[in-house]
C-alpha atoms as a PDB file:
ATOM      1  CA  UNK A   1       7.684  15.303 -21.104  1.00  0.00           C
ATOM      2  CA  UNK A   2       8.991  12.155 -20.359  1.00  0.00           C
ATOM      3  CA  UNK A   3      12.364   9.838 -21.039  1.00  0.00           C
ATOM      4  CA  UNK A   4       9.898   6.295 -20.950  1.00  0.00           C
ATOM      5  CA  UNK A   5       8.556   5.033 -23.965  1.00  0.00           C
ATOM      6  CA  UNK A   6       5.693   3.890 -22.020  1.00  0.00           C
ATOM      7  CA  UNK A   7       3.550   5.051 -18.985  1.00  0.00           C
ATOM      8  CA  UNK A   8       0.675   3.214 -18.382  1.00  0.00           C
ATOM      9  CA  UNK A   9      -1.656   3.729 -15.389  1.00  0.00           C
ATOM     10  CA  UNK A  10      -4.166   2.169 -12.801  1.00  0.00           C
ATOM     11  CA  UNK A  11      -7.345   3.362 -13.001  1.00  0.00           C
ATOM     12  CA  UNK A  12      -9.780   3.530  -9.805  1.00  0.00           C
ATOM     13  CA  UNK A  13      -8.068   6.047  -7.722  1.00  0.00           C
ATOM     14  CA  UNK A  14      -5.948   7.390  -9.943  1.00  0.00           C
ATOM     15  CA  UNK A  15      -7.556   8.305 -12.915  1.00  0.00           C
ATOM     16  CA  UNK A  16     -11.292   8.197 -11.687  1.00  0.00           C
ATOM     17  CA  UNK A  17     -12.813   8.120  -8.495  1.00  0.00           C
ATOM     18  CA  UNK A  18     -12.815   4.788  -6.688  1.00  0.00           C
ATOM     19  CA  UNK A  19     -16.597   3.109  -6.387  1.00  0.00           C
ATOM     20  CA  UNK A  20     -18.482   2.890  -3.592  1.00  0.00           C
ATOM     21  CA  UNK A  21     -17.589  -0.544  -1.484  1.00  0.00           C
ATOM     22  CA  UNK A  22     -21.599  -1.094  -1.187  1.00  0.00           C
ATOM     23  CA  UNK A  23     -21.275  -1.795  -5.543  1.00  0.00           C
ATOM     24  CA  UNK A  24     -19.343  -4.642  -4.528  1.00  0.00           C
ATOM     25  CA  UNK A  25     -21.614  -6.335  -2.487  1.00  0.00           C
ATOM     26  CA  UNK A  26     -24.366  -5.867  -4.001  1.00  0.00           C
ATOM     27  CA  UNK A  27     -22.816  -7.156  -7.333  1.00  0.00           C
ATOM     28  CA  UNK A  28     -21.954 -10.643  -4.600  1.00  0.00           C
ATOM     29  CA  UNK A  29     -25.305 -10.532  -2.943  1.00  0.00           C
ATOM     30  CA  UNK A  30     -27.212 -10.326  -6.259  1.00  0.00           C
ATOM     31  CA  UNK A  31     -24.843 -12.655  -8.150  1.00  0.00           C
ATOM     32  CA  UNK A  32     -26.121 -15.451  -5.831  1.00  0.00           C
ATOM     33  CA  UNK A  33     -29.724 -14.131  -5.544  1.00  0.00           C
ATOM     34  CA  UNK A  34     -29.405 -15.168  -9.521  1.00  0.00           C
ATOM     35  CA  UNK A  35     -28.968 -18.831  -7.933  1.00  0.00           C
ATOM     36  CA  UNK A  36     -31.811 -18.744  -5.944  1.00  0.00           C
ATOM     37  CA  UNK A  37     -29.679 -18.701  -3.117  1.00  0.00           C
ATOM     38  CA  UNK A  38     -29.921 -16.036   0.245  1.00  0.00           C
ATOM     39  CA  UNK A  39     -26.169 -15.954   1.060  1.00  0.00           C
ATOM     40  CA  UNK A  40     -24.375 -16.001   4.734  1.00  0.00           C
ATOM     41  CA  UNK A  41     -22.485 -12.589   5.112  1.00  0.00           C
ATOM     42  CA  UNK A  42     -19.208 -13.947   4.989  1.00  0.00           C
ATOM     43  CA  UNK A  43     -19.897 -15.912   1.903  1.00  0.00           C
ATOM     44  CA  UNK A  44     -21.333 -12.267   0.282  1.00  0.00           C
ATOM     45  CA  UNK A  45     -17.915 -11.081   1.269  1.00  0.00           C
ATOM     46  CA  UNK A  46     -15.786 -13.290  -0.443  1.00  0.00           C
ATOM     47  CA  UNK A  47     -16.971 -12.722  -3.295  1.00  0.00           C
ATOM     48  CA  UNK A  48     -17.171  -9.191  -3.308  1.00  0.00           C
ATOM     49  CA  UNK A  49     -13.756  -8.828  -2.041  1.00  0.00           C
ATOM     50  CA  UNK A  50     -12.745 -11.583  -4.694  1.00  0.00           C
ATOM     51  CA  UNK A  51     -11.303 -13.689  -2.320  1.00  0.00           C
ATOM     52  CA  UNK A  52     -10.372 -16.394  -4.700  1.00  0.00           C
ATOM     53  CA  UNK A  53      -8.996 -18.873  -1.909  1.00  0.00           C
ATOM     54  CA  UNK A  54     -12.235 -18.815   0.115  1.00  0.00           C
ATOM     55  CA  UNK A  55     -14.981 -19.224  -3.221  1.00  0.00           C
ATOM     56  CA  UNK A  56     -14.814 -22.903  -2.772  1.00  0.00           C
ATOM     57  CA  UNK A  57     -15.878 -22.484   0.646  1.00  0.00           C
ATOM     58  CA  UNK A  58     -18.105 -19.808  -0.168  1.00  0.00           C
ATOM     59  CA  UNK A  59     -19.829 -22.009  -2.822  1.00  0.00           C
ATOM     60  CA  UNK A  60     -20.355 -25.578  -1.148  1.00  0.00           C
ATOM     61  CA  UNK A  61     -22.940 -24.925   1.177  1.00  0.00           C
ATOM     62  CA  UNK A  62     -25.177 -23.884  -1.777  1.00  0.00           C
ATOM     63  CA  UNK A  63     -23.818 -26.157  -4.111  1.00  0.00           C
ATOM     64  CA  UNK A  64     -22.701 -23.686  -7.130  1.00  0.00           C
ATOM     65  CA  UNK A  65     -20.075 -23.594  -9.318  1.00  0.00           C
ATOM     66  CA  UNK A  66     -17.317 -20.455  -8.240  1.00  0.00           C
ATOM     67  CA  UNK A  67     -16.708 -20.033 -12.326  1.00  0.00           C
ATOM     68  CA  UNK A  68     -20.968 -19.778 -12.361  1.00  0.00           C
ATOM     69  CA  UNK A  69     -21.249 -17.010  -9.154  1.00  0.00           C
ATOM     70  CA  UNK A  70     -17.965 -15.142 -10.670  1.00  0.00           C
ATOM     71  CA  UNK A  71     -19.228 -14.554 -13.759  1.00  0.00           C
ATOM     72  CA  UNK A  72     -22.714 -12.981 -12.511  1.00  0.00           C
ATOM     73  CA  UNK A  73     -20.352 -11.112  -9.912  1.00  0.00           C
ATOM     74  CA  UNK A  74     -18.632  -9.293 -12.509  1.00  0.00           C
ATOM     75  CA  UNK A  75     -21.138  -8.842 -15.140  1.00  0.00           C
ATOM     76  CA  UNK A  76     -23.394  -7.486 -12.237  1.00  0.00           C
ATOM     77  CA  UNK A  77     -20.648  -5.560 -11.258  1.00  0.00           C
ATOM     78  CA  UNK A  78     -20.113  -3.858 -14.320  1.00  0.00           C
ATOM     79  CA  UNK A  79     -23.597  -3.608 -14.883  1.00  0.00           C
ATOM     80  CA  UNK A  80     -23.955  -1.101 -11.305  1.00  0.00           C
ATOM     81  CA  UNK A  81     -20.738   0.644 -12.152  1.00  0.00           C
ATOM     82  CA  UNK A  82     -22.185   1.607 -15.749  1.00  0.00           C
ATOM     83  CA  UNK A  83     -25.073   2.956 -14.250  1.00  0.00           C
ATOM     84  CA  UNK A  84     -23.055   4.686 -11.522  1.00  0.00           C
ATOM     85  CA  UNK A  85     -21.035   6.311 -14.979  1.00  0.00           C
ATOM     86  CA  UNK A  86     -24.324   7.338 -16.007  1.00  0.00           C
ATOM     87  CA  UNK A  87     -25.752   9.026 -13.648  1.00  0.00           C
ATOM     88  CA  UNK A  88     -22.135  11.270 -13.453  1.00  0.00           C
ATOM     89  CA  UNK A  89     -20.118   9.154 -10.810  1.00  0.00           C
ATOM     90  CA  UNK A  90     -16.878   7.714 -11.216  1.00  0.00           C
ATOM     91  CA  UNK A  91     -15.761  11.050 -12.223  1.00  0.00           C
ATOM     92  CA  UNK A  92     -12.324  11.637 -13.612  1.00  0.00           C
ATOM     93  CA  UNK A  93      -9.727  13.142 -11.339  1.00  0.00           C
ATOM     94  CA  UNK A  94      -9.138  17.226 -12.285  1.00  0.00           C
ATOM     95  CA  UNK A  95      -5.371  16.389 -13.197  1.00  0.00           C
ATOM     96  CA  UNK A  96      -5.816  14.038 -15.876  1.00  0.00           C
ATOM     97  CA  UNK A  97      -5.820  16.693 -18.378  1.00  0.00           C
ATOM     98  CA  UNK A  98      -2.147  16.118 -18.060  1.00  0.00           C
ATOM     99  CA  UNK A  99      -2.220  12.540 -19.903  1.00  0.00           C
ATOM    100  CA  UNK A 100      -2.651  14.391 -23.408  1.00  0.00           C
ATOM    101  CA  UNK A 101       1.152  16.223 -22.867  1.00  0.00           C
ATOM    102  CA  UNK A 102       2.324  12.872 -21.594  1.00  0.00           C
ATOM    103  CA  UNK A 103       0.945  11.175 -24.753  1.00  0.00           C
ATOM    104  CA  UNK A 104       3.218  13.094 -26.782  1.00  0.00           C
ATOM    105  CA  UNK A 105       6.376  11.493 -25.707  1.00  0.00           C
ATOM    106  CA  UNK A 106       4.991   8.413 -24.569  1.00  0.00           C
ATOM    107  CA  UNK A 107       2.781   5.880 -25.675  1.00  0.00           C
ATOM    108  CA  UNK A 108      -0.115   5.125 -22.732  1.00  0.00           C
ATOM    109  CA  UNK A 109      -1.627   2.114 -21.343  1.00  0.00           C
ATOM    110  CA  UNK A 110      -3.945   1.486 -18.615  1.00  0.00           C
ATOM    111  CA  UNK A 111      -4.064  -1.991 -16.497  1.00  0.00           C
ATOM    112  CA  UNK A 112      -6.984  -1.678 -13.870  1.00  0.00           C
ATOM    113  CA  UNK A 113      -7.680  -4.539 -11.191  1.00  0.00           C
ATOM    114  CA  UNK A 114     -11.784  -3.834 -12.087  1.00  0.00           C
ATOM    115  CA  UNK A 115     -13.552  -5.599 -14.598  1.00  0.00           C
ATOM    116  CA  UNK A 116     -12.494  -5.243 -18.251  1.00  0.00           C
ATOM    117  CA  UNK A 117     -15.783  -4.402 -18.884  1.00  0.00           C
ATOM    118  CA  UNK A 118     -15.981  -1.634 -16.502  1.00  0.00           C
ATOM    119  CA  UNK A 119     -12.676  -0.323 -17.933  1.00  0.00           C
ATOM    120  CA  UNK A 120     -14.364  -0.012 -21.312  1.00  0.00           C
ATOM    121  CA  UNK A 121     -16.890   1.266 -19.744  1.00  0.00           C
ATOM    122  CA  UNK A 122     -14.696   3.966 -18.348  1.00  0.00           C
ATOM    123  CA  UNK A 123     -12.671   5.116 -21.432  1.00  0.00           C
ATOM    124  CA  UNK A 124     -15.672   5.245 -23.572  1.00  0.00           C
ATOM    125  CA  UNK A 125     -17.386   7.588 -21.075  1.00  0.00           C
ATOM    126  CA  UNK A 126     -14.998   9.647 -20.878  1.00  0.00           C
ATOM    127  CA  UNK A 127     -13.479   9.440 -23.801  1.00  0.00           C
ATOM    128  CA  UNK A 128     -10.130   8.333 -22.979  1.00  0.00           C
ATOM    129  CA  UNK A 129     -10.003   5.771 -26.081  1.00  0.00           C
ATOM    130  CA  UNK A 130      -7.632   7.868 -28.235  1.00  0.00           C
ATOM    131  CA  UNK A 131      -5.067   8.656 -25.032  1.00  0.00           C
ATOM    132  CA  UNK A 132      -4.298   4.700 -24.341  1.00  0.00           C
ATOM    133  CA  UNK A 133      -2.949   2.459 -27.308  1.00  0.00           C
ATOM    134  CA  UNK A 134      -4.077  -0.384 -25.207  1.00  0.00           C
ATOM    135  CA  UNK A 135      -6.274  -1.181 -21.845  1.00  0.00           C
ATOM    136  CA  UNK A 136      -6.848  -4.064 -20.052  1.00  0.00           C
ATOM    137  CA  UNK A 137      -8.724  -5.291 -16.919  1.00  0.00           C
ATOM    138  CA  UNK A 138      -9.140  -8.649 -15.350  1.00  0.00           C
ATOM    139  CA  UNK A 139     -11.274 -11.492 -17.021  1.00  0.00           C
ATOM    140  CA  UNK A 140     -14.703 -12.021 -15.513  1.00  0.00           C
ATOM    141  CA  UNK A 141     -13.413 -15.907 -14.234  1.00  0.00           C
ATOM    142  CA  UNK A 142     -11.484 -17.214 -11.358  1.00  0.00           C
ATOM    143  CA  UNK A 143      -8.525 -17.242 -13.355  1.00  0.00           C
ATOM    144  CA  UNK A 144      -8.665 -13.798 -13.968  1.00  0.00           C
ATOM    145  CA  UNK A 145      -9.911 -12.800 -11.089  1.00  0.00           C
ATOM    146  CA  UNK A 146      -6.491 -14.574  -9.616  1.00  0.00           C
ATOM    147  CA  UNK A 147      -4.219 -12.649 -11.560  1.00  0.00           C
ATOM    148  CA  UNK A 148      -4.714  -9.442 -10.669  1.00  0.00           C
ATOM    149  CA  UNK A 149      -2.440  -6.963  -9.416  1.00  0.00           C
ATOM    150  CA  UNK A 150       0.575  -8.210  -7.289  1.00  0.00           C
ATOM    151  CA  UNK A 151       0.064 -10.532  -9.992  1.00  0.00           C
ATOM    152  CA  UNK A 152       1.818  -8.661 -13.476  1.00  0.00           C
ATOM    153  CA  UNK A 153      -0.241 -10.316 -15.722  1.00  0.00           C
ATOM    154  CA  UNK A 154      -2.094  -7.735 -16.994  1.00  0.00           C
ATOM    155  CA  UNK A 155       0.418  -5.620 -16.710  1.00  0.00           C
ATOM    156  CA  UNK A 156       2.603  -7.649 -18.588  1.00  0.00           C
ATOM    157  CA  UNK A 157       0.029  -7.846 -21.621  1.00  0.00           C
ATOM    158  CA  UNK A 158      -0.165  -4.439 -21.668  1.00  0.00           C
ATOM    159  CA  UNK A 159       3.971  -4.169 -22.263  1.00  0.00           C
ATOM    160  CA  UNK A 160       3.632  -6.326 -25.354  1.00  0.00           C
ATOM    161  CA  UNK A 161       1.275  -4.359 -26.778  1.00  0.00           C
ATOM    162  CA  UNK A 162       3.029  -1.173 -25.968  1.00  0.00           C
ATOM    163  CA  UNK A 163       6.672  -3.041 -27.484  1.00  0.00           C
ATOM    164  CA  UNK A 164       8.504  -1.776 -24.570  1.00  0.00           C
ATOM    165  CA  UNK A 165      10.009  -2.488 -21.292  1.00  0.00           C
ATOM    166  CA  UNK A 166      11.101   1.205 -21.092  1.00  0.00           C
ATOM    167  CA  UNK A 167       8.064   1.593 -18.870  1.00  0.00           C
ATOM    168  CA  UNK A 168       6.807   3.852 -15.297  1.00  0.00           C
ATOM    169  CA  UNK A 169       3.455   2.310 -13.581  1.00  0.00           C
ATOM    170  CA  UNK A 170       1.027   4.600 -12.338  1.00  0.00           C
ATOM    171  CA  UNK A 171      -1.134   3.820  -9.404  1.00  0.00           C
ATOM    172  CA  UNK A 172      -2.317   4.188  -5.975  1.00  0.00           C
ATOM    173  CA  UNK A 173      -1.782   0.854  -3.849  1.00  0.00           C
ATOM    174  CA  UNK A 174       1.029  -1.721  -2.283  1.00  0.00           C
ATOM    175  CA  UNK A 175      -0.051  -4.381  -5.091  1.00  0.00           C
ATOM    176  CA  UNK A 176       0.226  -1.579  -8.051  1.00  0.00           C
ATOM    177  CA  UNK A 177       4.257  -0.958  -6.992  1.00  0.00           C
ATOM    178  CA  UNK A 178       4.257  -4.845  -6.120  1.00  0.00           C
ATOM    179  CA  UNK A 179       2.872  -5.667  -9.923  1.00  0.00           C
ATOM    180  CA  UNK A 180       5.551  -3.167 -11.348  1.00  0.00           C
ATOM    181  CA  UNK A 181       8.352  -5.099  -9.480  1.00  0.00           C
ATOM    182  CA  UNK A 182       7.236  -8.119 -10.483  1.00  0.00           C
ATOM    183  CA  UNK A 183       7.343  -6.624 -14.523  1.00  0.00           C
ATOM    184  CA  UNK A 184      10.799  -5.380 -13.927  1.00  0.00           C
ATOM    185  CA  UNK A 185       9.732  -1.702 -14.510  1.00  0.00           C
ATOM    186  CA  UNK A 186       9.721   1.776 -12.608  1.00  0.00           C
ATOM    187  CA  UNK A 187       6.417   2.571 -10.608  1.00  0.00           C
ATOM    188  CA  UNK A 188       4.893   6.049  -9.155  1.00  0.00           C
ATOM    189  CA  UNK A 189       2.826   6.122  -6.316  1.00  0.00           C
ATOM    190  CA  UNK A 190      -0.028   8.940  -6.707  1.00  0.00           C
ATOM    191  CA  UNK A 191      -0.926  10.162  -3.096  1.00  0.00           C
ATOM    192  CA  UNK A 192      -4.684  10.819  -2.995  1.00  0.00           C
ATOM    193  CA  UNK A 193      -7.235  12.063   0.104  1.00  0.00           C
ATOM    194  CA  UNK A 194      -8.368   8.264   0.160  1.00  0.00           C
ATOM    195  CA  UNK A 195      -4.843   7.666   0.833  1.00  0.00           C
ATOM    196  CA  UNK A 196      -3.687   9.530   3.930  1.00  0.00           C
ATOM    197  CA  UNK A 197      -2.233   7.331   6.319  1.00  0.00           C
ATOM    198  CA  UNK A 198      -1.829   4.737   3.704  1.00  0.00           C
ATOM    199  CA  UNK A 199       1.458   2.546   4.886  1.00  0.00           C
ATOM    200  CA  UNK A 200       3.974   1.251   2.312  1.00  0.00           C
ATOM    201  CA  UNK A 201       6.662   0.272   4.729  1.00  0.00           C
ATOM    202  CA  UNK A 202       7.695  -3.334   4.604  1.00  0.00           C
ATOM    203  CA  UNK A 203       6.617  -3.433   0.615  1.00  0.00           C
ATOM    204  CA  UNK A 204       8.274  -2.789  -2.520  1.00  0.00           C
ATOM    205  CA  UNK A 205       8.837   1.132  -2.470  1.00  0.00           C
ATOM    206  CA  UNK A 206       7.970   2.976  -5.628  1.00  0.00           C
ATOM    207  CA  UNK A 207      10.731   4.487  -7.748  1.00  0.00           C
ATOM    208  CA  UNK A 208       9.086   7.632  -7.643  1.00  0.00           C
ATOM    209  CA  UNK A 209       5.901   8.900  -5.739  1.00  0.00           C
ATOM    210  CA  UNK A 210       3.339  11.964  -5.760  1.00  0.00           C
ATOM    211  CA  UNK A 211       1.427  14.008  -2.915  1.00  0.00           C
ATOM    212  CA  UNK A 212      -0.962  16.399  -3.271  1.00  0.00           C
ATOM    213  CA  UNK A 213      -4.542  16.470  -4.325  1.00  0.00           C
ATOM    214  CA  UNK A 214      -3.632  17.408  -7.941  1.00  0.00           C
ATOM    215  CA  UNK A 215      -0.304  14.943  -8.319  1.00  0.00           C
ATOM    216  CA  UNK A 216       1.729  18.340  -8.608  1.00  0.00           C
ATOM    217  CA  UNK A 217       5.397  17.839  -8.014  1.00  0.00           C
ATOM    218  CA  UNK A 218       7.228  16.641  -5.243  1.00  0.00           C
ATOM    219  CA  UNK A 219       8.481  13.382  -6.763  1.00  0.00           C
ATOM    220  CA  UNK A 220      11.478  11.786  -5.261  1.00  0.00           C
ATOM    221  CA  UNK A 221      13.996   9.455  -6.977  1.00  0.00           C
ATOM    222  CA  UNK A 222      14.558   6.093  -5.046  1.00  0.00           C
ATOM    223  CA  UNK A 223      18.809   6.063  -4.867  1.00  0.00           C
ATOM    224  CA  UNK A 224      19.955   4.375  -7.578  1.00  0.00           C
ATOM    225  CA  UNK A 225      17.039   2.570  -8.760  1.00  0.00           C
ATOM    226  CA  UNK A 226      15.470   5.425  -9.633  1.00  0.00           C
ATOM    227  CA  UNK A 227      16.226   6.453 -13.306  1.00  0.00           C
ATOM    228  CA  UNK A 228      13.660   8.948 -14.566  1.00  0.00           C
ATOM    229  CA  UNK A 229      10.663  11.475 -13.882  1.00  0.00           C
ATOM    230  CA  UNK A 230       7.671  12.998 -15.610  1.00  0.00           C
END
């Protein structure tokens, strides 16, 4: 199905439906409620955006450690998106039936800007663990909150494990093609509803990209850069 060795994929928005920006700030709001602390707004917001460069900031009038009010963030985080797995949402997308034909020309990995926890979380719900030969999402502290996607990190780890450059990146945002770049390898861009409108002028453009509500067909090569399809 496929002339890479390797095709590994984002996950929120691509492979399952994205959560609910309210699980974010509630994860923030209750990760300093932990502290005994009532946050300001913007403070709730930096931390449920992960804005690493502001946690300082977001921290000092309180007095807390950012590597303390991180790691409640993301364990809380995980915590709500388990439960929102359990009671049936995060639901998979109807295409992804199509990773088991992939799988048997290429090995699969998935590299997800949520929590690794909540990427466990995922696979073993839906019981994706024997389609990917490795997974990875970002470490619950400020470090690893800082390298997500544009950073390749993650990405990166996941190559090693697959043994192969000979890779195409799956996902649905500017910093999913940007990470790719960054690895040296070939990205898609899946076109979803949330993403009508969604601008990728002035970015890295993806080798190849996808419209339509099931990813059917309509993939372009990029010139010469691009070298390969599904």
């Amino acid at each position: 199905m496929t002339d890479y060795d390797a095709v590994v994929f984002d996950m929120d928005g691509v492979l399952v439906h994205r959560s609910d920006a309210d699980v974010f700030r509630r994860a923030a709001r209750e990760a300093f409620a932990a502290f005994g602390v009532e946050p300001a707004d913007e403070h709730v917001e930096a931390f449920a955006w992960t804005r690493v460069d502001e946690f300082a900031d977001a921290c000092a009038p309180y007095d807390l450690d950012p590597e303390a009010v991180i790691a409640e963030r993301e364990a809380r985080s995980a915590a709500i998106q388990r439960a929102v797995l359990a009671a049936g949402g995060k639901a998979l997308y109807d295409d992804v039936d199509a990773l088991e034909s992939l799988g048997d020309g290429a090995r699969l990995g998935l590299v997800s800007n949520n929590q690794h926890a909540t990427v466990e979380a995922v696979v073993d719900a839906h019981g994706l663990g024997e389609l990917f030969a490795t997974a990875y999402g970002r470490d619950p502290t400020v470090a690893g909150v800082a390298r997500r996607k544009p950073d390749p990190h993650y990405l990166e780890r996941a190559l090693a494990d697959l043994g192969t450059r000979n890779a195409l990146y799956v996902g649905d945002s500017r910093v999913d093609v940007a990470a790719a770049a960054a690895a040296g390898v070939d990205s898609a861009f899946v076109w979803r509803d949330h993403r009508e409108g969604y601008d990728l002028e002035g970015r890295s453009r993806p080798t190849r990209w996808r419209r339509s509500r099931r990813c059917r067909a309509r993939a372009r090569d990029r010139g010469e850069h691009g070298r390969r399809g599904i």
